[in-house]
C-alpha atoms as a PDB file:
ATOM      1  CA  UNK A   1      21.814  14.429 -26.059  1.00  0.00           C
ATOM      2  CA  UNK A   2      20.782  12.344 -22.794  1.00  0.00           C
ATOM      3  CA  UNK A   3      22.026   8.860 -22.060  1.00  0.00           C
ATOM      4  CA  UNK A   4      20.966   7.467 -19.082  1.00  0.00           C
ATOM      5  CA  UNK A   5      23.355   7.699 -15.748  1.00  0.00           C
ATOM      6  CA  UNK A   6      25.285   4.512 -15.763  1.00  0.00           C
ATOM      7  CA  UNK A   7      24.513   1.612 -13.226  1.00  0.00           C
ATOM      8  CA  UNK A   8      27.108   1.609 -11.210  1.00  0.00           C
ATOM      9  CA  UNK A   9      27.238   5.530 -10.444  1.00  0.00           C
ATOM     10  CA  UNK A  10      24.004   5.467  -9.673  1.00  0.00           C
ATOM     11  CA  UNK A  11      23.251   1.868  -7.382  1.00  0.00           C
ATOM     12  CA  UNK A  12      26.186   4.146  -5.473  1.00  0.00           C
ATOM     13  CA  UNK A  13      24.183   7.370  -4.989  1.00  0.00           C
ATOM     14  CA  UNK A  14      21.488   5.635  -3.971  1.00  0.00           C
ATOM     15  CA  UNK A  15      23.649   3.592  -1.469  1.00  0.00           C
ATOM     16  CA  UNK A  16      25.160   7.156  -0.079  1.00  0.00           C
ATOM     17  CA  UNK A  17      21.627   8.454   0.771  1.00  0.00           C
ATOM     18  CA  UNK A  18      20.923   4.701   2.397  1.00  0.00           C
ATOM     19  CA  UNK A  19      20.918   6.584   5.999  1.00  0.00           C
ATOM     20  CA  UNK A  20      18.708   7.390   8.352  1.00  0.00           C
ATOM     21  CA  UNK A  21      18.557  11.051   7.868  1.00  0.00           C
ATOM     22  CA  UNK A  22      18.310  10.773   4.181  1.00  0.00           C
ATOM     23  CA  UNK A  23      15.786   7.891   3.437  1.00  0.00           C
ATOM     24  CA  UNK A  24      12.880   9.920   1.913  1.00  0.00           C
ATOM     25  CA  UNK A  25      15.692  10.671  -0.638  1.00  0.00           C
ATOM     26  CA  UNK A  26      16.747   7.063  -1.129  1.00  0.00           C
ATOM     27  CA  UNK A  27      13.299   6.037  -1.469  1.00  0.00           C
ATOM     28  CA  UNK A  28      12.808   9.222  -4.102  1.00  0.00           C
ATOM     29  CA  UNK A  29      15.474   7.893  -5.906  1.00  0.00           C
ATOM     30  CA  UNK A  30      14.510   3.990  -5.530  1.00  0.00           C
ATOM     31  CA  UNK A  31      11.280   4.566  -7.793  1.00  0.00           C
ATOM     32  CA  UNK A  32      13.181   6.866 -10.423  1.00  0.00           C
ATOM     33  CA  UNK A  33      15.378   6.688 -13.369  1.00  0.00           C
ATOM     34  CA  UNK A  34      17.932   9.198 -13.950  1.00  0.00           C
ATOM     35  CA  UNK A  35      19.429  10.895 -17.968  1.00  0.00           C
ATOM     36  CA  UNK A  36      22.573  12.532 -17.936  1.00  0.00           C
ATOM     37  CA  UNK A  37      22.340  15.451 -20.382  1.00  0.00           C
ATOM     38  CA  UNK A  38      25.600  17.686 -21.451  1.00  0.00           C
ATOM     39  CA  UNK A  39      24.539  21.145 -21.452  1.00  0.00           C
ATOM     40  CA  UNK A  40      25.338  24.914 -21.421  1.00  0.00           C
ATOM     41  CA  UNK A  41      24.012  27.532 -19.814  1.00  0.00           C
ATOM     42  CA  UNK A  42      24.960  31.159 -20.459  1.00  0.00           C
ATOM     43  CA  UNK A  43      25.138  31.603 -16.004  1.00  0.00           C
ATOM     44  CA  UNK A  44      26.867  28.261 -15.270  1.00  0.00           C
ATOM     45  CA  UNK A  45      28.297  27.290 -18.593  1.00  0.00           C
ATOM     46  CA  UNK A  46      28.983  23.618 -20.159  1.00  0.00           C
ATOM     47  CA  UNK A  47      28.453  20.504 -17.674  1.00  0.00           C
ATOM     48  CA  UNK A  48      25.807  17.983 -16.833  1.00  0.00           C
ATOM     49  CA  UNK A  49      22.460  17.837 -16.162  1.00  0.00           C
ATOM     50  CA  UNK A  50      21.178  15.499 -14.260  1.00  0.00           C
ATOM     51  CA  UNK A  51      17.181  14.221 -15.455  1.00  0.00           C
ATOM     52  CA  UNK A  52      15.576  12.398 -12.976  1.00  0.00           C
ATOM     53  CA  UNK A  53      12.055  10.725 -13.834  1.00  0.00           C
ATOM     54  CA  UNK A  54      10.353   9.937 -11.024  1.00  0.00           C
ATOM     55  CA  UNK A  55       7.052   7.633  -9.737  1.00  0.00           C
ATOM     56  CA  UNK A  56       4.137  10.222  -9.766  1.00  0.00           C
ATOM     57  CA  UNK A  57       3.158   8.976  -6.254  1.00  0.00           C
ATOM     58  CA  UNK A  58       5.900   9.441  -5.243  1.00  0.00           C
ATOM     59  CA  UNK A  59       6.519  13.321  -6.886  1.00  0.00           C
ATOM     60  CA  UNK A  60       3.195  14.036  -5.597  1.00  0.00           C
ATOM     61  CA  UNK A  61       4.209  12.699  -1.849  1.00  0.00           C
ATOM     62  CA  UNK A  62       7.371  14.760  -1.602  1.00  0.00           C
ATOM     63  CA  UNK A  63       6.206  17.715  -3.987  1.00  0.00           C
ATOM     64  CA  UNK A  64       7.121  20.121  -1.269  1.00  0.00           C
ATOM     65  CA  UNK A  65      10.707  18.738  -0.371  1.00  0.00           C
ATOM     66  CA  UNK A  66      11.584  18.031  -3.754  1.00  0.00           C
ATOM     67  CA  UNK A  67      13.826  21.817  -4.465  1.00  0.00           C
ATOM     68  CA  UNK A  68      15.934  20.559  -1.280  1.00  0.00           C
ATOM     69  CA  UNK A  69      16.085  17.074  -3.037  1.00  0.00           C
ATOM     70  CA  UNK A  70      17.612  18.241  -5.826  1.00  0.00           C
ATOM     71  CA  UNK A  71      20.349  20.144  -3.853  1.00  0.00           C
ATOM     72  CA  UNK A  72      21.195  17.542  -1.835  1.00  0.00           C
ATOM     73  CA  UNK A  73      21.546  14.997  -5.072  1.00  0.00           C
ATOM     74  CA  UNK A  74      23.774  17.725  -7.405  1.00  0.00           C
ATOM     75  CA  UNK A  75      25.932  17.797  -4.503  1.00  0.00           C
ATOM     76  CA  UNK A  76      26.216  14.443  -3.387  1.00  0.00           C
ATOM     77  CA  UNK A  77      26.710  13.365  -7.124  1.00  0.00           C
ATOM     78  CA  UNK A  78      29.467  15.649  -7.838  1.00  0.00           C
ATOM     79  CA  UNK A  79      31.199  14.764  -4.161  1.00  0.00           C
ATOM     80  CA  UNK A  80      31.962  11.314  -5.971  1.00  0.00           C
ATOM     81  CA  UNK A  81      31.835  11.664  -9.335  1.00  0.00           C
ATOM     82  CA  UNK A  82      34.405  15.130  -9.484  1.00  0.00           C
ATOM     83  CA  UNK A  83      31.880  16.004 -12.849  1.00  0.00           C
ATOM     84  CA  UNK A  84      31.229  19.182 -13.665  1.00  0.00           C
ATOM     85  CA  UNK A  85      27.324  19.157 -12.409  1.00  0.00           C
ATOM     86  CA  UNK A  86      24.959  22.132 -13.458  1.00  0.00           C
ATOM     87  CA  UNK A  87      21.703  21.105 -12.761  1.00  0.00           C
ATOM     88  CA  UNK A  88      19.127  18.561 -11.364  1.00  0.00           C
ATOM     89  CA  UNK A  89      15.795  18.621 -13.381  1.00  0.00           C
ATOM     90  CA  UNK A  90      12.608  16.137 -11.528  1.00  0.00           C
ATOM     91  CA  UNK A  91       9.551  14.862 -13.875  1.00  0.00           C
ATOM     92  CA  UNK A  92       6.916  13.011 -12.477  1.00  0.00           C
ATOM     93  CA  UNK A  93       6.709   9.991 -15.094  1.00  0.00           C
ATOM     94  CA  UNK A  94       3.478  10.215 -16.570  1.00  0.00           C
ATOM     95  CA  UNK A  95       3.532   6.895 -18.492  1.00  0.00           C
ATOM     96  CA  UNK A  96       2.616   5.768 -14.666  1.00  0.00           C
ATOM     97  CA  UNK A  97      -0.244   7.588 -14.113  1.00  0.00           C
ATOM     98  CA  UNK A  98      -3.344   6.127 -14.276  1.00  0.00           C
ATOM     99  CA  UNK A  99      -6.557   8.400 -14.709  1.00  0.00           C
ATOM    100  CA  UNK A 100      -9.502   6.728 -13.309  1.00  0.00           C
ATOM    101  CA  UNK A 101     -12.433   6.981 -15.567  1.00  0.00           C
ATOM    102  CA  UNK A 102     -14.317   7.721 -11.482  1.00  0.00           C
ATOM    103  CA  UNK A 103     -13.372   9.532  -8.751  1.00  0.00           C
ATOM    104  CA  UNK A 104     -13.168   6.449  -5.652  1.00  0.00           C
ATOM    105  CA  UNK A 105     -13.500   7.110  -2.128  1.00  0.00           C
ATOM    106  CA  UNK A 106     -13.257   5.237   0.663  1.00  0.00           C
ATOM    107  CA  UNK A 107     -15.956   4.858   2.922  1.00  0.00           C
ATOM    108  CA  UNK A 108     -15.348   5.658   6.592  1.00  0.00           C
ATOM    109  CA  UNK A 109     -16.575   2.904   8.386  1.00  0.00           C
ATOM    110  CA  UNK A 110     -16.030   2.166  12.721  1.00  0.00           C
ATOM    111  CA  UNK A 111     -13.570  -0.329  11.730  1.00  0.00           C
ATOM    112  CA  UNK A 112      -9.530   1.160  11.144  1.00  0.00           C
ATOM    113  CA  UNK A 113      -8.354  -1.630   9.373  1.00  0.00           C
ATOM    114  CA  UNK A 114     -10.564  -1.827   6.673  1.00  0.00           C
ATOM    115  CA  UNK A 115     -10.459   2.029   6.360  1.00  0.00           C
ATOM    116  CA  UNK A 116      -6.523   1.680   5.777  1.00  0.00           C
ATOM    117  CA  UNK A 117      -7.094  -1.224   3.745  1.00  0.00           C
ATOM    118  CA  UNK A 118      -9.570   0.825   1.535  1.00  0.00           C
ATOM    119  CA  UNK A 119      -7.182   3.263   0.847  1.00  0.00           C
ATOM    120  CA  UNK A 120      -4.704   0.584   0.351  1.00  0.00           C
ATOM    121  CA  UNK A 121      -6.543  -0.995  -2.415  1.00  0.00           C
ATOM    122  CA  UNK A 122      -7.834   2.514  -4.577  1.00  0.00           C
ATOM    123  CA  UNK A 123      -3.697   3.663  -4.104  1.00  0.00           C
ATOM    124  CA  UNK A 124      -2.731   0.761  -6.168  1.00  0.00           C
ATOM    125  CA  UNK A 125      -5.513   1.561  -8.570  1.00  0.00           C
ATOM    126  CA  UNK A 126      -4.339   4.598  -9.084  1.00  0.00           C
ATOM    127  CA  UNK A 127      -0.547   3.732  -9.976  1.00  0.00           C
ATOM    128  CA  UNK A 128      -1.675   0.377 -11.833  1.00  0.00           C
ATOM    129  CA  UNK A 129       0.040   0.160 -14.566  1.00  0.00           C
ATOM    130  CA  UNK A 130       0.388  -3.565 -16.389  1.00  0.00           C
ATOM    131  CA  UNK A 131      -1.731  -7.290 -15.465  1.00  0.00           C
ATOM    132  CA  UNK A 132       0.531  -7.687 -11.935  1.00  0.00           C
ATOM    133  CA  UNK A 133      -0.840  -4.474 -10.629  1.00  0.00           C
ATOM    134  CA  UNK A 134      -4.525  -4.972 -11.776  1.00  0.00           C
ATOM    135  CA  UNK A 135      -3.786  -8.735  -9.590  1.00  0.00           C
ATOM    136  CA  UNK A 136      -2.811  -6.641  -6.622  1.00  0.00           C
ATOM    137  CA  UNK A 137      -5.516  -4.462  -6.862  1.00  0.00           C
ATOM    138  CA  UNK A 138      -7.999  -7.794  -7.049  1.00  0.00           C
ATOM    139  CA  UNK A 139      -5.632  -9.138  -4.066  1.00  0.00           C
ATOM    140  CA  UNK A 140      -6.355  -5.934  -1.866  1.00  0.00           C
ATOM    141  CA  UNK A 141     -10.266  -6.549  -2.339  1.00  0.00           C
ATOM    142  CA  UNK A 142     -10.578  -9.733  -1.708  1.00  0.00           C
ATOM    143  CA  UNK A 143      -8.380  -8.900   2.025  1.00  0.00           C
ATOM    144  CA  UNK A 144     -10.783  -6.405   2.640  1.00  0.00           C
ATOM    145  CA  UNK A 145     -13.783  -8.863   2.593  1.00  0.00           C
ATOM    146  CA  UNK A 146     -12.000 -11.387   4.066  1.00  0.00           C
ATOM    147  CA  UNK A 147     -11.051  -8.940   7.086  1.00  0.00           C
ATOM    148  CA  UNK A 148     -14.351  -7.604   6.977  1.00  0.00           C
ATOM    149  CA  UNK A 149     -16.257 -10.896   7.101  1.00  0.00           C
ATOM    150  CA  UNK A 150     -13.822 -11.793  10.076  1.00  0.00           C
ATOM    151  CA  UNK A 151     -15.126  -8.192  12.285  1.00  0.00           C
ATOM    152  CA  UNK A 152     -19.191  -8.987  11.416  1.00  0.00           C
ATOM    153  CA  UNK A 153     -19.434 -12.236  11.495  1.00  0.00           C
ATOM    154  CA  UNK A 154     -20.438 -14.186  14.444  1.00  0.00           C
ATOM    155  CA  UNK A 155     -20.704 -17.862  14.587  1.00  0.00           C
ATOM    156  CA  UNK A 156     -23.080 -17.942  17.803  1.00  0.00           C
ATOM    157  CA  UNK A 157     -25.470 -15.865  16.011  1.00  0.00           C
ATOM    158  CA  UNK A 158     -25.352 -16.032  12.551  1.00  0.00           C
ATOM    159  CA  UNK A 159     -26.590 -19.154  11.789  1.00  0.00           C
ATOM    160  CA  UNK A 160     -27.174 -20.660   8.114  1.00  0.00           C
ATOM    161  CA  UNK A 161     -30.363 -22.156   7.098  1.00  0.00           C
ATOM    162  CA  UNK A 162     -28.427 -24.832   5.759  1.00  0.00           C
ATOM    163  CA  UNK A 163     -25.123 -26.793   6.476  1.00  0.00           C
ATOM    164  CA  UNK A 164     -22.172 -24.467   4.576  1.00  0.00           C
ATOM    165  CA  UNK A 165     -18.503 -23.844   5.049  1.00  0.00           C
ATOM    166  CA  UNK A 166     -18.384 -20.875   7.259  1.00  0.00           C
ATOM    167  CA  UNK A 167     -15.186 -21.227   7.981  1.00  0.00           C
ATOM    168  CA  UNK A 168     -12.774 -18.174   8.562  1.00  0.00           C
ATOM    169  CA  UNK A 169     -11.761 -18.446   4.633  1.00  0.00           C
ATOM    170  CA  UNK A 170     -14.896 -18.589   3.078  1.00  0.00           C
ATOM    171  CA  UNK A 171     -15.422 -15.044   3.627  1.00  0.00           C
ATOM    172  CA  UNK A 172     -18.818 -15.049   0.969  1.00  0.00           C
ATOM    173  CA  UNK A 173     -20.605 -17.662   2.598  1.00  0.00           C
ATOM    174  CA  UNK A 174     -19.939 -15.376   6.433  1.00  0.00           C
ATOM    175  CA  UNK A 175     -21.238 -12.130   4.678  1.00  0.00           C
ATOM    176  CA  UNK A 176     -24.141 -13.965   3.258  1.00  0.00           C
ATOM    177  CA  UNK A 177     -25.126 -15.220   6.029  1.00  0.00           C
ATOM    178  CA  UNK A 178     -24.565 -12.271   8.046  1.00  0.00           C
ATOM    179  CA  UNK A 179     -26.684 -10.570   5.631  1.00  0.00           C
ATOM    180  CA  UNK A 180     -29.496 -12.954   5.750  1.00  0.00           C
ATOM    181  CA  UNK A 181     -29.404 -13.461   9.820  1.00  0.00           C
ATOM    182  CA  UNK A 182     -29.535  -8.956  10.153  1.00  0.00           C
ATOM    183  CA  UNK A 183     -31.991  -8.459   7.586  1.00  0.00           C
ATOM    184  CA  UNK A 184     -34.777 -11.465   8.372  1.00  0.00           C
ATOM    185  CA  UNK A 185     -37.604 -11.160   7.541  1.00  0.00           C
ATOM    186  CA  UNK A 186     -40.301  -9.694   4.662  1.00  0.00           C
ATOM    187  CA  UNK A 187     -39.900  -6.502   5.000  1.00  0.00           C
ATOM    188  CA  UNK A 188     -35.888  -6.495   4.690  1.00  0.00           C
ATOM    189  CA  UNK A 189     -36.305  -8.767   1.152  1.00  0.00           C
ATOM    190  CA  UNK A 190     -35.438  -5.919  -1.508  1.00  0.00           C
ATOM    191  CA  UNK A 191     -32.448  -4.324   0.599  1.00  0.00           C
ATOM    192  CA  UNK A 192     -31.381  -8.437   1.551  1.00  0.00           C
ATOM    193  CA  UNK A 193     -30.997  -9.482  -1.709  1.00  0.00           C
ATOM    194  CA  UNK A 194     -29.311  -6.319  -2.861  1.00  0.00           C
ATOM    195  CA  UNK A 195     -26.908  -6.539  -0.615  1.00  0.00           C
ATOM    196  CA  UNK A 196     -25.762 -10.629  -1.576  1.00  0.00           C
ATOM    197  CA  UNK A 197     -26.198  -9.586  -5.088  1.00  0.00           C
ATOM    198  CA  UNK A 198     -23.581  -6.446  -4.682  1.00  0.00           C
ATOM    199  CA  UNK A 199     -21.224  -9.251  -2.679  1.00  0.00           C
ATOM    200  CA  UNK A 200     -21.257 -12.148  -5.087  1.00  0.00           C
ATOM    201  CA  UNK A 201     -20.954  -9.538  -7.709  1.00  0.00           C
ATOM    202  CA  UNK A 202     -17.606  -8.054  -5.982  1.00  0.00           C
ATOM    203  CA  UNK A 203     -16.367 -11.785  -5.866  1.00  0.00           C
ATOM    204  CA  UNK A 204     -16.390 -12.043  -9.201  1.00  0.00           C
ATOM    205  CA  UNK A 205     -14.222  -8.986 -10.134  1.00  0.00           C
ATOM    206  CA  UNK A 206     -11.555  -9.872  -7.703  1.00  0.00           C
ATOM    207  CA  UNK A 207     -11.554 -13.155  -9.267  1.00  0.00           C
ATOM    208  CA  UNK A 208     -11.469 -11.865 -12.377  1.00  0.00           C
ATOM    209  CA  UNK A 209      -9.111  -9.314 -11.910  1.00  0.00           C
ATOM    210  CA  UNK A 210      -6.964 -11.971 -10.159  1.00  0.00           C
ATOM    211  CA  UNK A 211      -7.285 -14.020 -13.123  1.00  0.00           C
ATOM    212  CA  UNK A 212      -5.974 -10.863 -15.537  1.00  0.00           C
ATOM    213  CA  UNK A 213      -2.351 -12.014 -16.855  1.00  0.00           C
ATOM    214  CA  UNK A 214       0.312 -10.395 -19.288  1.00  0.00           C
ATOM    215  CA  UNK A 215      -1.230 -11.525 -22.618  1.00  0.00           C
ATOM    216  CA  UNK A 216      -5.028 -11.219 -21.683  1.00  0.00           C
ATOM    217  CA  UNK A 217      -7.427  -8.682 -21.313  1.00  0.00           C
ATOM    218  CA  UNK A 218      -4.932  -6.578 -18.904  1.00  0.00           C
ATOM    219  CA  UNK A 219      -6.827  -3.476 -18.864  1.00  0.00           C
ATOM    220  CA  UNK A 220      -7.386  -0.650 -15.890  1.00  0.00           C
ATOM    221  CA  UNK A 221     -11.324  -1.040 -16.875  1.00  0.00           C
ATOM    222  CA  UNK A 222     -11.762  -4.473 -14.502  1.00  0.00           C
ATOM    223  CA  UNK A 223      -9.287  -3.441 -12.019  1.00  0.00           C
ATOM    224  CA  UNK A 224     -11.577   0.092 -11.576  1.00  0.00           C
ATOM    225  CA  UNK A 225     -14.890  -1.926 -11.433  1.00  0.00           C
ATOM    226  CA  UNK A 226     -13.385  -4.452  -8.816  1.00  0.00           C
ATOM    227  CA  UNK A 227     -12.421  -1.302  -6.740  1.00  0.00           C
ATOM    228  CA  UNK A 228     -15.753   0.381  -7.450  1.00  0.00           C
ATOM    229  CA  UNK A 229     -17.928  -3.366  -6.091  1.00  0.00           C
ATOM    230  CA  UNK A 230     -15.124  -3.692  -3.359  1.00  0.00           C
ATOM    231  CA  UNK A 231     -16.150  -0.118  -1.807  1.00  0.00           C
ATOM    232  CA  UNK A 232     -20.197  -0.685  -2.187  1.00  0.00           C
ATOM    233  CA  UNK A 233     -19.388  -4.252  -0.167  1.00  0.00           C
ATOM    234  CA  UNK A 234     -18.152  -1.950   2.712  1.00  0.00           C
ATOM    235  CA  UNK A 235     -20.658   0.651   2.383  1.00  0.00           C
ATOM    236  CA  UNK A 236     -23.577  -2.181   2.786  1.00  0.00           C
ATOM    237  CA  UNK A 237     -21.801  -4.213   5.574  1.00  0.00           C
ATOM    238  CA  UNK A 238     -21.172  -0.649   7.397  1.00  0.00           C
ATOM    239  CA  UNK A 239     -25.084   0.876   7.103  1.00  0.00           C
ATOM    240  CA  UNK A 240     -26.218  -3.040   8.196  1.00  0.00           C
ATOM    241  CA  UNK A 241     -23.868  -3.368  10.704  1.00  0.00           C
ATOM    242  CA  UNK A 242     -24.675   0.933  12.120  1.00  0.00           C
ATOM    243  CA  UNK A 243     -28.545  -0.594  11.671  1.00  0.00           C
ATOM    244  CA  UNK A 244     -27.799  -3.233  13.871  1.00  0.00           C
ATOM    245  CA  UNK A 245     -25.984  -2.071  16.507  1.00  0.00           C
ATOM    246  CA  UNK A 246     -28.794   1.573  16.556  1.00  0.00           C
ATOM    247  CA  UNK A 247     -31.250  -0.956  17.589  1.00  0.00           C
ATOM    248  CA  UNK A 248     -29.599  -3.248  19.999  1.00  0.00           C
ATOM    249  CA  UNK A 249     -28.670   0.458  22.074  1.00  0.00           C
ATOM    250  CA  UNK A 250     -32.256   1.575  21.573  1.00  0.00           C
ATOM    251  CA  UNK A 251     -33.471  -1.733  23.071  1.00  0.00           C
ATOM    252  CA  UNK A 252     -31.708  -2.075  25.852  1.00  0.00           C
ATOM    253  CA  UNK A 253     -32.271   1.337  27.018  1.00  0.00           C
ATOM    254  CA  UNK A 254     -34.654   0.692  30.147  1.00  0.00           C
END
């Protein structure tokens, strides 16, 4: 029958692989939750088995290292605990794992940072789990438009057609004038309004997944579509901005 490892012995293990040349263990172990089961085996006879249920990031981060992992906990368990130690068994815990109802990926834009922060934002999709991750995941899109209204915007030459905030935290009213100063004009209308539609539409989802608590509507649906407008954002801004800067090089070529 499996109990789970007791508190102290195992706030101690994870202290002993605290080091410098042991950290991907500690933070394996950091993100996991360890059974003791009392077993036999016809090879190694009666003693314990240790269970250890992990985060499926992180199983799937350290998949390769994890038969060493396992030798290095059996024997650094039994060093201090003088049990009888038979076996380490690792699960990825499932209960975390969070299929996405669409596959999400990031678009590659010029810009590093909002790359990173891309990936940033679908990793905690992926391992959301309850109403403070689905916040996160609305926290991490509303960064990257703030970060990416900071790169495109320019207050010398995006100018509004009337008197707004555009002031370095009102990232929708920078984009939509961005928008509006790049594509002027007729001919841009369909792809212009598109584009402030897709942005104010993104707002809402991070506010809405910001607004997400314990009791109320905490579901990975939101959190998924906030991702989902979050990405398009980028991939308009990016084929604008690629637009933009295509034409200023072919103009100034002599």
């Amino acid at each position: 029958m499996e109990k789970r490892l007791e508190d102290k012995i195992y706030h101690y293990l994870l202290d002993l692989f605290e080091t410098s040349a042991t950290s991907e263990i500690h933070e394996f172990l950091m993100h996991s939750v360890i059974y003791v089961e009392y077993s036999y085996t016809f090879v190694s006879g009666d003693g314990e088995v240790l269970h250890i249920i992990v985060d499926p990031q992180l199983y799937k981060k350290y998949q390769q290292s994890i038969h060493l992992f396992k030798i290095s906990i059996l024997n650094k368990y039994f060093e201090f605990t003088h049990r009888r130690t038979i076996g380490v068994e690792v699960y990825p815990d499932l209960n975390k794992f969070q299929i996405l109802q669409n596959t999400i990926v990031p678009i590659i834009t010029p810009w590093e940072e909002i790359n990173n922060e891309q990936n940033h934002m679908i990793k905690l999709l992926k391992s959301a789990t309850n109403s403070i991750d689905y916040q996160n995941v609305g926290n991490a899109g509303r960064t990257i438009l703030q970060k990416l209204s900071n790169i495109v915007f320019i207050p010398s030459k995006h100018i509004p057609e009337a008197l707004i905030d555009l002031s370095e935290g009102k990232f929708k009213n920078r984009l939509h004038t961005y928008i509006k100063c790049e594509l002027s004009g007729s001919i841009n209308k369909e792809l212009r309004d598109f584009s402030i539609a897709a942005i104010t539409t993104a707002e809402k989802s991070v506010d809405l997944a910001n607004r997400l608590t314990h009791d109320l509507n905490a579901n990975p649906l939101l959190a998924e579509v906030c991702t989902i407008s979050i990405v398009t954002v980028v991939s308009i801004i990016k084929l604008i901005n690629s637009t933009t800067v295509a034409n200023v090089t072919f103009d100034s070529k002599p």
